[in-house]
Structures are given as C-alpha cells and as structure tokens.
Protein backbone atom coordinates (compact mmCIF):
# COMPACT_ATOMS: atom_id res chain seq x y z
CA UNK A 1 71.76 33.55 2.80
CA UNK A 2 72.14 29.65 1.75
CA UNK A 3 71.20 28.79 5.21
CA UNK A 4 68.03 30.91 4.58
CA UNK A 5 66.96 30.17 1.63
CA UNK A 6 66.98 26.20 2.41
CA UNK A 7 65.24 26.71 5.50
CA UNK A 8 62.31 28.18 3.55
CA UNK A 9 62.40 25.75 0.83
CA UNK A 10 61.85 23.64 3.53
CA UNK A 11 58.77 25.41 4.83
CA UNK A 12 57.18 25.31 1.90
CA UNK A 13 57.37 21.91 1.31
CA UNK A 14 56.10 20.87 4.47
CA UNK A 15 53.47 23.63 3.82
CA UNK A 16 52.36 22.14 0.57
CA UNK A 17 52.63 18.62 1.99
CA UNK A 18 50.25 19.23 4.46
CA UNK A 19 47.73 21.40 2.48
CA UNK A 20 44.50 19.14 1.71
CA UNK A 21 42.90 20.23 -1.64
CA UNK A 22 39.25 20.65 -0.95
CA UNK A 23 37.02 20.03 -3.60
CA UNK A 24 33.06 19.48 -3.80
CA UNK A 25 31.61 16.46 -2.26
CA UNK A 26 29.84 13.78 -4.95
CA UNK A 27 27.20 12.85 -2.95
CA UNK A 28 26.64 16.09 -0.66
CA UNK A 29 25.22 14.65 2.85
CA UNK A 30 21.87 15.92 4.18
CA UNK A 31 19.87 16.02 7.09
CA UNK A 32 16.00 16.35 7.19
CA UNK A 33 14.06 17.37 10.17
CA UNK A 34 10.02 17.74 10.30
CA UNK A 35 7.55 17.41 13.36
CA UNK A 36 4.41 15.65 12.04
CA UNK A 37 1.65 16.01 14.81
CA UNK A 38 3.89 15.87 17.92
CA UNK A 39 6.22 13.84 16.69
CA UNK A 40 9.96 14.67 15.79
CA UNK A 41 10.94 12.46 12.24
CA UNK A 42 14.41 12.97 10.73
CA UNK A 43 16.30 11.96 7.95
CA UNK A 44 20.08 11.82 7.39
CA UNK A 45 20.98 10.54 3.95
CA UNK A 46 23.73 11.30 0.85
CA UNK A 47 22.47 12.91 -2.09
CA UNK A 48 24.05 10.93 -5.15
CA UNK A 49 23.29 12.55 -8.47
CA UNK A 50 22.18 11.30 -11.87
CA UNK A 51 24.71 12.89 -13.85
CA UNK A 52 23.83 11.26 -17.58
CA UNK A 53 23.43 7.91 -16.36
CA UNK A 54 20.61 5.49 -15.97
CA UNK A 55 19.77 4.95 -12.53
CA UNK A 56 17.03 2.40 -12.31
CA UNK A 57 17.62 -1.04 -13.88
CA UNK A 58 21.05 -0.42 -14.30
CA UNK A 59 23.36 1.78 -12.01
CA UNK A 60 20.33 0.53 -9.34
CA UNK A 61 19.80 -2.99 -10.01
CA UNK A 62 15.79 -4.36 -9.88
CA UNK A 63 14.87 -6.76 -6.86
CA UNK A 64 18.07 -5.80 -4.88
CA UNK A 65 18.83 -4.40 -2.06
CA UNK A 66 20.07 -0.75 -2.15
CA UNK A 67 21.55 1.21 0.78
CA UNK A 68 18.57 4.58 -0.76
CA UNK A 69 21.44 7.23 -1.36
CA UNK A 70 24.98 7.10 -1.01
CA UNK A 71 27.59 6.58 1.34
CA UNK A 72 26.75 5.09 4.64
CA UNK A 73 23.08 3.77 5.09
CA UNK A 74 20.65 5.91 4.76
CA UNK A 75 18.77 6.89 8.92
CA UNK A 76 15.38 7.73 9.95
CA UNK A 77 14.39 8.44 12.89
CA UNK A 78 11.17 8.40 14.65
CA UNK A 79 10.89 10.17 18.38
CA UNK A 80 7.54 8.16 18.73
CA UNK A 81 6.11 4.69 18.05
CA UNK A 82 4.16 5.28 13.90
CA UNK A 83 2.55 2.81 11.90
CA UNK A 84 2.78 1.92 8.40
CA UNK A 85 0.10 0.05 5.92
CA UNK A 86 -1.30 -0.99 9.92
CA UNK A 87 1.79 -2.09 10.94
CA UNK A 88 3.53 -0.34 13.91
CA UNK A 89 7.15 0.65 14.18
CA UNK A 90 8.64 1.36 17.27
CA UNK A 91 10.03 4.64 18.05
CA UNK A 92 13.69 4.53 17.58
CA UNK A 93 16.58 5.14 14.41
CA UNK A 94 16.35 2.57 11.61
CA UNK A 95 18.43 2.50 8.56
CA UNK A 96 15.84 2.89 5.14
CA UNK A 97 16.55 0.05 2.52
CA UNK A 98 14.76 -0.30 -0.90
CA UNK A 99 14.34 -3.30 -3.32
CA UNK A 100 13.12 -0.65 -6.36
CA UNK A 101 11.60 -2.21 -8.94
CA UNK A 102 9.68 -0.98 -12.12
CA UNK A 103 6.26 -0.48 -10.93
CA UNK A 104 6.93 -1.05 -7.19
CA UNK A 105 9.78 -0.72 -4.28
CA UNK A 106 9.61 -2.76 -1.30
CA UNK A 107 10.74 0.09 1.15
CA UNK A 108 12.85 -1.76 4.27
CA UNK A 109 13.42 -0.22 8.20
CA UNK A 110 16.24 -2.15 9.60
CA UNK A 111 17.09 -2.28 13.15
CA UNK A 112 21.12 -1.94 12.57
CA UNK A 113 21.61 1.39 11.51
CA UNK A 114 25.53 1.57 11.49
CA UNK A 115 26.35 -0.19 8.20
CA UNK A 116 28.18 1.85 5.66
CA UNK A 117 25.90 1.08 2.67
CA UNK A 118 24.09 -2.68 2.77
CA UNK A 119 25.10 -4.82 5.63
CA UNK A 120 27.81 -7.45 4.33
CA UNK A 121 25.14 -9.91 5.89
CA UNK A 122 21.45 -9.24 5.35
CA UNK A 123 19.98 -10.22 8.71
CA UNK A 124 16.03 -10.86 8.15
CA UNK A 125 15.62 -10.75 12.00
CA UNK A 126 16.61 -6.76 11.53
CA UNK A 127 13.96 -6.27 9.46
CA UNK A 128 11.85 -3.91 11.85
CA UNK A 129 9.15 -3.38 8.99
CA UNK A 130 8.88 -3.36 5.02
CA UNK A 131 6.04 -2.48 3.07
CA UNK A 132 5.04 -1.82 -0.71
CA UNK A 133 5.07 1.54 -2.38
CA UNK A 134 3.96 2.20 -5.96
CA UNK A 135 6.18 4.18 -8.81
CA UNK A 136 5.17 7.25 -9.46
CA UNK A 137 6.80 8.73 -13.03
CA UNK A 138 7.85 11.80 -12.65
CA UNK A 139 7.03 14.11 -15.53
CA UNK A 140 10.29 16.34 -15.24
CA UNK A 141 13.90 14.36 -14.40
CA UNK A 142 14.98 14.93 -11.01
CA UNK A 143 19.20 15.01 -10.94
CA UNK A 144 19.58 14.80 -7.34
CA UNK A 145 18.15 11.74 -5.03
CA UNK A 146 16.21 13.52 -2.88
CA UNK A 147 14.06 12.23 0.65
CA UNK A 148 11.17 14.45 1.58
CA UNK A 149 8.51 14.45 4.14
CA UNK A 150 4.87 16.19 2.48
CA UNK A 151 1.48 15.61 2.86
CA UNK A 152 1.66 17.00 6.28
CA UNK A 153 -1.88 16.52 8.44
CA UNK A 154 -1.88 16.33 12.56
CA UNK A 155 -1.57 12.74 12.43
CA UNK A 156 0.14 11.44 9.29
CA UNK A 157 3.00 12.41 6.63
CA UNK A 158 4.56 10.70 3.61
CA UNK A 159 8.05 9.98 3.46
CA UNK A 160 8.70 10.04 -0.01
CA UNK A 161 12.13 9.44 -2.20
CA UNK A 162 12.54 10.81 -5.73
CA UNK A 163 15.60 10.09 -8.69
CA UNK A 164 15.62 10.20 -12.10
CA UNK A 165 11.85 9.92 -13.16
CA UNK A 166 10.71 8.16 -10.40
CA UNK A 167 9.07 9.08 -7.18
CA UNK A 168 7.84 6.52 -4.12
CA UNK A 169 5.96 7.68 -1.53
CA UNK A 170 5.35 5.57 2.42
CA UNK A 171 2.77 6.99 4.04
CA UNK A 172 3.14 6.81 7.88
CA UNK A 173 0.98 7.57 10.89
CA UNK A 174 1.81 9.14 13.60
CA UNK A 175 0.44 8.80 17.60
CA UNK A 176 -1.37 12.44 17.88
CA UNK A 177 -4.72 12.18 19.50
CA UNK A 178 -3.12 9.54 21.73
CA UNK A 179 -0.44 12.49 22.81
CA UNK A 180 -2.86 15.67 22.92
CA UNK A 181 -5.26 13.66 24.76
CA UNK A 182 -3.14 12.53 27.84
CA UNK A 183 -1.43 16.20 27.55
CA UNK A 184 -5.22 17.75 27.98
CA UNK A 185 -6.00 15.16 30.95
CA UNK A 186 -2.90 15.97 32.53
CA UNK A 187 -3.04 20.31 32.58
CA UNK A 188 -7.32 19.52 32.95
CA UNK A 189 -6.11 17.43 36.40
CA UNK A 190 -4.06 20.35 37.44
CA UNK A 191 -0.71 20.41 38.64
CA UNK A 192 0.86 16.73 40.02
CA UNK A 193 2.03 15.94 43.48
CA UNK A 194 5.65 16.29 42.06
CA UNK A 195 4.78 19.93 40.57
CA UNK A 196 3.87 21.08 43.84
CA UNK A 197 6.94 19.40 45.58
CA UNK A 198 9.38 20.92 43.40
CA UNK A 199 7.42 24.41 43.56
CA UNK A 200 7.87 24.15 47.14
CA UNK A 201 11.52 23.43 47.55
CA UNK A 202 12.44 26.34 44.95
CA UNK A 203 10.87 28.27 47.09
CA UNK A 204 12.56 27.21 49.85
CA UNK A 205 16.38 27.16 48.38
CA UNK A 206 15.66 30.22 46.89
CA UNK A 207 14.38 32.17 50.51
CA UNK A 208 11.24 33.10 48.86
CA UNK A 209 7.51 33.22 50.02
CA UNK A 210 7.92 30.52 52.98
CA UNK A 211 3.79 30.80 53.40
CA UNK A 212 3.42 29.56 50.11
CA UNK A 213 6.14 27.05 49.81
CA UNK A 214 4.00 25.23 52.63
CA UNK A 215 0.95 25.34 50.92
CA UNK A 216 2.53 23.41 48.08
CA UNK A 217 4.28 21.02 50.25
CA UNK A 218 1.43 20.25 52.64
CA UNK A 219 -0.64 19.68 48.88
CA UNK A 220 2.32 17.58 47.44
CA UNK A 221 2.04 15.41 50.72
CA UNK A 222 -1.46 15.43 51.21
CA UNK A 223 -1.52 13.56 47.66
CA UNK A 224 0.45 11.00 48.11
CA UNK A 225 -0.79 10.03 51.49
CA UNK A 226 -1.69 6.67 50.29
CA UNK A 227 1.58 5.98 49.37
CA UNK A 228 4.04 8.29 51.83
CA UNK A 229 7.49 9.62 49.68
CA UNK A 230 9.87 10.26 52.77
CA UNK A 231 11.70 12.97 50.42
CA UNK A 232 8.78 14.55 50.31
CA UNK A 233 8.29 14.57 54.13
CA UNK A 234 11.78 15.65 54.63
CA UNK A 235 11.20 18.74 52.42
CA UNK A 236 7.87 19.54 54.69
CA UNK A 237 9.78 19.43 57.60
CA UNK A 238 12.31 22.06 57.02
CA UNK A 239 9.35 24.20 55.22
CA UNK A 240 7.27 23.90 58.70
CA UNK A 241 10.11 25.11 60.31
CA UNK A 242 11.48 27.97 58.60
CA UNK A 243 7.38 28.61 58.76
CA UNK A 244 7.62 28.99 62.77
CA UNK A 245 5.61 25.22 62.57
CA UNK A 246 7.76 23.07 65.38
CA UNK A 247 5.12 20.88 66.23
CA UNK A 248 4.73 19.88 62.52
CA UNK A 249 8.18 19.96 61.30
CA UNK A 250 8.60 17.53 63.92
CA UNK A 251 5.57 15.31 63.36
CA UNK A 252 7.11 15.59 59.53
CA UNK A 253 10.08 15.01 60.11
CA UNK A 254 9.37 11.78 62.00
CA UNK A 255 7.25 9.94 59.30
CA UNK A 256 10.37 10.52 56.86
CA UNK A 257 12.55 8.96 59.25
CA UNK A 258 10.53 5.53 59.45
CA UNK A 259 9.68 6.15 55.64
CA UNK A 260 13.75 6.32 55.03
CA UNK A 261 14.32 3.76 57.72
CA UNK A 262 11.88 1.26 55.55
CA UNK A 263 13.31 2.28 52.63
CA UNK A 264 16.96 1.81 53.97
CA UNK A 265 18.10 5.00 53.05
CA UNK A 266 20.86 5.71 55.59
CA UNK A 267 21.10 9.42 54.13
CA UNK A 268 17.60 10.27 55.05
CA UNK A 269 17.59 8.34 58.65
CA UNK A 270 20.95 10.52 59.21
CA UNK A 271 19.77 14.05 57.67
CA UNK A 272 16.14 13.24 59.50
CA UNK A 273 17.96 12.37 63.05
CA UNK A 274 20.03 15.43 63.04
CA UNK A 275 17.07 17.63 62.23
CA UNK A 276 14.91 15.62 65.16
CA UNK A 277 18.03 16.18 67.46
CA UNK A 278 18.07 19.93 66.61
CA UNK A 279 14.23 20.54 66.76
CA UNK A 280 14.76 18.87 70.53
C-alpha cells in the first residue's frame, strides 16, 4: 500500500509539474485579410489594449519610432505592386512602423520584416516607403489598437490604425485596370499556344477523343511555328500516331529531334530516336 501510494504521489507531481496554466493573451494576435480590386492585402499585427493608461505622448512616445501594436513588428502584405501619395511600393511583406505625433504620423514600410518590435538598428536603406497621415480624433475611445482596411473602391482602400482617440488613415492604390485589362486581352485573344498543348496531351494520357487532341496539338504547333518548342513536337508525334497519321508523326517527330538536338536535350534526342526507330 506504501509502495502505492508513493508511486502516485509521484504521478501527480510530475502531472502538476508539467501542467502549463493557460491564461488570456495581453495583446491577442490578429490577422487581417481583404482583396481590394484584384489584389490580396493582409495584415498580421498584436492588439495591445488601453487599459486606463495614456497611450499617445506617453506610453507611445511623440517623434519615435514605434513597432504599431505589440509584440513582434507589425506585417503587411501586398500580393501586387500599390502606390501611396504617388509613390509605388513593390509587391511584397513589409513590416508597418509609425513616428505618431499630435496632429500627424509619419507611417513607415520597411523591407526587414522579422524584427520582434523596432529593429535594434534602424536601417534608412530599409525604408521601402513613408508617407504623412493626418490625426483624426476619435469622438468615442477605442480600448483595443485596431488595423482596418475601409473605403473599399475597385482600385483603392485605406489602411487605417485606430487607439485611444485617435485614428490615421494611408490611403493606397491598387493596380486594377492594369490587371482586368490584360485579363480581357488575354480570354478576347482566345486560348494560348500552351492552352491548346496541354488540352491536347490530357487528352492523350487520359485515352480520350484522339481526333480532337490533334486538332489542339496541330493549333498549339501551328502557333509557335516561328519559334518551334520540340516538346511540343514530341507531343504531336505520338498524337499523329495514335491518330493512324504515320507520315506525320514521323515528319513530327523529326523536327523535335533536331529541335532537342539544338537544344541539347539528350532526353528528347533519346525518347525522339526510339519513337523514329519504332515508326521504321
């Protein structure tokens, strides 16, 4: 009974030793996600709250650098190249500084996004573009810090950051008419040499309609005639011949061969040999 007993004091010691007490986050994390036009923005950031003190000009200093939440430095992320107050920033994740101050911010996108709050050295050649937003008084107090992304049109958004009684908001611009455009040139101009290839050898893995698996081949090839892809000639070749088209596949078959050959791809001269040794 002894033994017992100590072996399940012993239990529960190592039970409560390695029981981790959870308890509420003080600066929850968040992540923000919004398509503005056709472009994907997020936001991952730490949501520190007020909680009876004074933020601005005092917990957050004026004129210095602060890491715009909590915790490790605050990341936006842009799938696209925007621009801000005419400036453009390249597509890409940039950690969001701030230099509030009482009638202004100077809001900061820096290159180095892994810092946990402010870099221990401030790097100016990091600085992938800052810009000037206005303070905005809030009429109500807001308790958590809080990022949003309103004013939604096709081609614009603001990215706006509230605390305390203040809101700032950075108005950025996003690449639409540039993307819809080239999207309605591209489905206008019908299907690409490469949709018709790849139409044509599905077909052809998958055993289907032969007939029009050529079609799309002989199309693919017939479109890049100026500029031969031997791949593409390989493909026609074993189309032409499942098709009952020896003449062709051969004819095919041998213009991906010097194509390869040119190229110096030795697994396209071999696959291309065997097939001209088997067509003999």
């Amino acid at each position: 009974m002894k033994k017992l007993l100590l072996s399940l004091f012993v239990v529960a010691i190592s039970t409560g030793a390695n029981a981790q007490l959870k308890t509420p986050a003080s600066s929850p994390s968040s992540k923000l996600e919004q398509t503005v036009g056709l472009t994907d923005v997020s936001v991952e950031y730490s949501r520190p709250g007020v909680k009876g003190r004074t933020i601005f000009g005092d917990l957050v200093p004026y004129g210095k650098v602060w890491r715009t939440g909590a915790n490790a430095n605050t990341k936006v992320t842009f799938s696209d190249d925007v621009t801000i107050d005419g400036k453009e920033l390249k597509k890409g994740t940039y950690a969001l500084y701030t230099k509030p101050g009482k009638s202004s911010w100077e809001v900061i996108f820096y290159s180095d996004a892994k810092n946990w709050g402010t870099p221990q050295k401030w790097d100016d050649s990091k600085v992938a573009l800052s810009t000037t937003a206005k303070v905005v008084k809030m009429p109500m107090k807001i308790e958590s810090f809080t990022i949003t992304i309103d004013d939604l049109t096709d081609n614009s958004a603001v990215l706006g950051m509230l605390w305390e009684n203040a809101y700032v908001g950075v108005k950025f611009n996003t690449p639409t008419d540039k993307g819809v455009e080239a999207s309605i040139s591209k489905v206008m101009a019908g299907p690409s040499a490469n949709d018709y290839f790849n139409a044509a050898k599905y077909y052809l893995d998958g055993g289907k309609d032969i007939n029009k698996a050529k079609n799309w081949i002989n199309k693919a090839v017939d479109m890049t005639k100026d500029q031969p892809r031997f791949w593409y000639l390989r493909q026609q070749s074993l189309i032409l011949a499942k098709a009952g088209d020896k003449k062709g596949a051969i004819t095919a078959a041998k213009a991906s061969l010097a194509g390869a050959e040119k190229r110096g791809n030795a697994d396209y001269v071999k696959m291309n040999k065997e097939f001209l040794a088997k067509m003999k």
